[in-house]
C-alpha atoms as a PDB file:
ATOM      1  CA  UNK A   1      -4.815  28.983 -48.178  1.00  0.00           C
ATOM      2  CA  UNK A   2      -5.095  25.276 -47.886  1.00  0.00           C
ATOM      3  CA  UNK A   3      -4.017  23.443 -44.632  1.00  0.00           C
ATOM      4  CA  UNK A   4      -1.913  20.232 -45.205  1.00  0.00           C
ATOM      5  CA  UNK A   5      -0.947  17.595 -42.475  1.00  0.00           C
ATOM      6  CA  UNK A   6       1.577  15.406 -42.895  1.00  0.00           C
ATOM      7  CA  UNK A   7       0.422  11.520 -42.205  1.00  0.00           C
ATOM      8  CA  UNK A   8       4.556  10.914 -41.018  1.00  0.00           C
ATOM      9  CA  UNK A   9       4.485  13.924 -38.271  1.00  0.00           C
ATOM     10  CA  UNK A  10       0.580  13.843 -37.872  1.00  0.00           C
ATOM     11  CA  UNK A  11       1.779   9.931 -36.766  1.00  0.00           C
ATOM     12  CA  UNK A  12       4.682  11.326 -34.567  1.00  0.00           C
ATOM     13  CA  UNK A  13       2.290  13.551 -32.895  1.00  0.00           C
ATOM     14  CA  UNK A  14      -0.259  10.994 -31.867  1.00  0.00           C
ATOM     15  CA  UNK A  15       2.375   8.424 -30.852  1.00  0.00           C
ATOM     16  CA  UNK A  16       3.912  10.695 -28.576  1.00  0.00           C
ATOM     17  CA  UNK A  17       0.904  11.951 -27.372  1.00  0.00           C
ATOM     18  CA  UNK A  18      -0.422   8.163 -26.998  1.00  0.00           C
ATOM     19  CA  UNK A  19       3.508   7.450 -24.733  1.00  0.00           C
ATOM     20  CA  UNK A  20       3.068  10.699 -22.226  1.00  0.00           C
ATOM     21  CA  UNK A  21      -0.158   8.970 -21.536  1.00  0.00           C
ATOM     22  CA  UNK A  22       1.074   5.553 -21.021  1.00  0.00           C
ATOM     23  CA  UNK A  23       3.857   6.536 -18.854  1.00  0.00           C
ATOM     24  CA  UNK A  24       1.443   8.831 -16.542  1.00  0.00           C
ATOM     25  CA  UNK A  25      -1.088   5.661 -16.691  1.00  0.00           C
ATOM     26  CA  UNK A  26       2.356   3.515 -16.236  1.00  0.00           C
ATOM     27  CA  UNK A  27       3.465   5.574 -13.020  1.00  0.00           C
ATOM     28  CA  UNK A  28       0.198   5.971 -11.505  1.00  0.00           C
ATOM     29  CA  UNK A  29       0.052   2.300 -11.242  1.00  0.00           C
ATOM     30  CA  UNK A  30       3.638   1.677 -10.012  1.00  0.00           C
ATOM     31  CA  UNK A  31       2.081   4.145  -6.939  1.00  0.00           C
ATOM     32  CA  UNK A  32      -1.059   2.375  -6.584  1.00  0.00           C
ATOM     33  CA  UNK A  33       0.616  -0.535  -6.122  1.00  0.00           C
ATOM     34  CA  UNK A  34       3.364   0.604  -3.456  1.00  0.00           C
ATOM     35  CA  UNK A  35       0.693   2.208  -1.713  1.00  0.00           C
ATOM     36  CA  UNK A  36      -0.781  -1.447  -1.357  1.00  0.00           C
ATOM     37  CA  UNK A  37       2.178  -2.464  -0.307  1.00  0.00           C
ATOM     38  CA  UNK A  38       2.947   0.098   1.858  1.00  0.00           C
ATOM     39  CA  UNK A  39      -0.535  -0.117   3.850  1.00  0.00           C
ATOM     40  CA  UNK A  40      -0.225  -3.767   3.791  1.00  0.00           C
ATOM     41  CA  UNK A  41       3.319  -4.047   5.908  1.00  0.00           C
ATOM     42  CA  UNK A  42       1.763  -1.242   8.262  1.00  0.00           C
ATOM     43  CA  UNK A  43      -1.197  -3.998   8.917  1.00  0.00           C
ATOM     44  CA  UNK A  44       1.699  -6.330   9.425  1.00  0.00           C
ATOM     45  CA  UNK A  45       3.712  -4.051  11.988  1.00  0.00           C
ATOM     46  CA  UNK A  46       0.085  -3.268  13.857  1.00  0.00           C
ATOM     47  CA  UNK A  47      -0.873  -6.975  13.887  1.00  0.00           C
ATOM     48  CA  UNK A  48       2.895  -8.223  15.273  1.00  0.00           C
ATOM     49  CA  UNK A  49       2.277  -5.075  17.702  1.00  0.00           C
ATOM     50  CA  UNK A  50      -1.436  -6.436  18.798  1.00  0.00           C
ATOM     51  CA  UNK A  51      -0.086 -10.230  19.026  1.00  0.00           C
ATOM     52  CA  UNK A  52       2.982  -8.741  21.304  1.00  0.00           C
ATOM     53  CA  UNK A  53       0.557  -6.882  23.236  1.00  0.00           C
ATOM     54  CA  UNK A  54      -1.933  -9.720  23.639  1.00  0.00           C
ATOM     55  CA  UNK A  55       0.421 -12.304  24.782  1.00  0.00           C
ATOM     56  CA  UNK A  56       1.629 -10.133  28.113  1.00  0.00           C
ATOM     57  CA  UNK A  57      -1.663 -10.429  28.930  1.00  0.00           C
ATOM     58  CA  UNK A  58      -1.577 -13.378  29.210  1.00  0.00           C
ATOM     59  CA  UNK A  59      -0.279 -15.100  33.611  1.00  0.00           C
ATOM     60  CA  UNK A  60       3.345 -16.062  33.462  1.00  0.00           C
ATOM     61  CA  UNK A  61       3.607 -19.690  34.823  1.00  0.00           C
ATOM     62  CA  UNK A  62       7.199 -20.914  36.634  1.00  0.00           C
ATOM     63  CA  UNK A  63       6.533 -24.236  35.400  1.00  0.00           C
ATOM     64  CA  UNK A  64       8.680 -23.208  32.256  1.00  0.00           C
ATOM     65  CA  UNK A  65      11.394 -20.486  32.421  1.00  0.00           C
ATOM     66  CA  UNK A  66      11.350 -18.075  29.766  1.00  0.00           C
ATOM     67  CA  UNK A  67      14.947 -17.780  27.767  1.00  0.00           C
ATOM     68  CA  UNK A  68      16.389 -15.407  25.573  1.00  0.00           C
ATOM     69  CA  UNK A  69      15.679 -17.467  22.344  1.00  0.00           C
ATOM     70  CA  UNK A  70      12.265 -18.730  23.599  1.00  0.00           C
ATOM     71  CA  UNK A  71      11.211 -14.484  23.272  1.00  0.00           C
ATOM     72  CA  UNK A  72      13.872 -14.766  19.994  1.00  0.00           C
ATOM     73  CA  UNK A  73      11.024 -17.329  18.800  1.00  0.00           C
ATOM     74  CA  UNK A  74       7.848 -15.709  19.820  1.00  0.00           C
ATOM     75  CA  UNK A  75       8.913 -12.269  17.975  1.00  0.00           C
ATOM     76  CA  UNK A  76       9.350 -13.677  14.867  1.00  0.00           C
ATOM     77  CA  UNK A  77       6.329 -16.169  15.180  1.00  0.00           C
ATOM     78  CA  UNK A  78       4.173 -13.336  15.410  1.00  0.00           C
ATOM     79  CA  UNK A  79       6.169 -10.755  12.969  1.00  0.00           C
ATOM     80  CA  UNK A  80       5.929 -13.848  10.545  1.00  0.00           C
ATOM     81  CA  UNK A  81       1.574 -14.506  11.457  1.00  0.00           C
ATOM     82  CA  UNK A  82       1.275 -11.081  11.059  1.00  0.00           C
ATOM     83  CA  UNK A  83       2.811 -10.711   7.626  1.00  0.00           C
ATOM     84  CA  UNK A  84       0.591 -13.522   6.301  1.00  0.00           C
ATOM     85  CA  UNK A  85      -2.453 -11.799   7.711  1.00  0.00           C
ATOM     86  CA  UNK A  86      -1.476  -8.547   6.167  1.00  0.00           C
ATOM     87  CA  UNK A  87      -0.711 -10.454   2.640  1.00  0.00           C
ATOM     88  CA  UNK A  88      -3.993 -12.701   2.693  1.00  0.00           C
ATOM     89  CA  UNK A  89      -5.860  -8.984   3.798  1.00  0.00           C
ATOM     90  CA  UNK A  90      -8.493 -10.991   6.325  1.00  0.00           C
ATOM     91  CA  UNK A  91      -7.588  -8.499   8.875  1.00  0.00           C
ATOM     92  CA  UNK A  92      -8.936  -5.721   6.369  1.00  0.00           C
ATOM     93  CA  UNK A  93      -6.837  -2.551   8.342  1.00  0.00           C
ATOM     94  CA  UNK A  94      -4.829  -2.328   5.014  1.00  0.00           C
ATOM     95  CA  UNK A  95      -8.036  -1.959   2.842  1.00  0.00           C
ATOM     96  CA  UNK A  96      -9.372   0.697   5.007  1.00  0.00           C
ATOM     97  CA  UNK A  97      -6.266   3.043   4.825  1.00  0.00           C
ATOM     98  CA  UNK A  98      -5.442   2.130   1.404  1.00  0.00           C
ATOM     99  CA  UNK A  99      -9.301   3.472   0.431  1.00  0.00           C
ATOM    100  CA  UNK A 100      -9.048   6.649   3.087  1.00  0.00           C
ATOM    101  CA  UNK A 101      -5.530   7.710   1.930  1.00  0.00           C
ATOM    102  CA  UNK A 102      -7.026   7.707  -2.048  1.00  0.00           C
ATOM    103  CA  UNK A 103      -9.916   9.315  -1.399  1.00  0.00           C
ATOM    104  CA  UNK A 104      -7.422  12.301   0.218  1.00  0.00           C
ATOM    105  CA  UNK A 105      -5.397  12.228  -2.446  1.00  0.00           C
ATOM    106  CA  UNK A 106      -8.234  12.198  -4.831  1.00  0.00           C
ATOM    107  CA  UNK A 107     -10.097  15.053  -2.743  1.00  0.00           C
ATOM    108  CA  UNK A 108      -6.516  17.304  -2.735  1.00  0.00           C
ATOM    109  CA  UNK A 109      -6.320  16.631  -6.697  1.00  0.00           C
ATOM    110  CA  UNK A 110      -9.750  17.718  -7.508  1.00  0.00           C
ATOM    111  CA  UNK A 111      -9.405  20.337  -4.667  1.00  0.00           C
ATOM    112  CA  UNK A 112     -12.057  21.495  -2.435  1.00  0.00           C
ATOM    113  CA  UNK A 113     -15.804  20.874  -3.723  1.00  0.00           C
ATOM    114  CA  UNK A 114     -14.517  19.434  -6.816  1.00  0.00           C
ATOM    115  CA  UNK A 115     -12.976  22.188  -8.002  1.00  0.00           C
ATOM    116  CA  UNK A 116      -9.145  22.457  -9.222  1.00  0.00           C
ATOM    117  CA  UNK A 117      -6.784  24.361  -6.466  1.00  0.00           C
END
């Protein structure tokens, strides 16, 4: 009994093959990168939250009286600070949960110990 392989379908095999793990390397990337995203606009929500919070903090003077579109202003000065914080990632919140949030993932993968579930 001799065993022949075709080179055409042997080819086929190792294409396909070679595509399933493209695509799983493919979509595992696309993820990856809307996780980034994803923890980077919740460090740009937090910091917008933190500004907000700061500035009532801060003595309200009557010298200037505070209008509708001055507060208009003020929210989307810091929405807009905070969303170039969270892009440049000096803040660093978004690094944190973007590392604790793959390292669960990773853990629930591999399961417990490091062995499969």
């Amino acid at each position: 009994m001799s065993l022949f392989i075709d080179p055409v379908s042997n080819l086929y095999i190792q294409t396909a093959k070679n595509m399933r793990v493209q695509k799983r390397s493919v979509n595992v990337s696309f993820q990856e990168k809307r996780l980034k995203k994803l923890c980077s606009e919740f460090e740009a929500i937090f910091l917008s939250f933190l500004f907000k919070q700061i500035k009532k903090t801060i003595p309200k003077s009557d010298l200037l009286e505070e209008d509708f579109a001055q507060r208009i202003y003020e929210d989307e000065l810091y929405n807009i600070l905070a969303e170039k914080i969270a892009e440049e990632g000096k803040f660093g919140i978004a690094k944190m949960l973007y590392r604790e949030l793959t390292s669960i993932k990773q853990s629930r993968e591999g399961g417990y110990y490091g062995r499969s579930k």
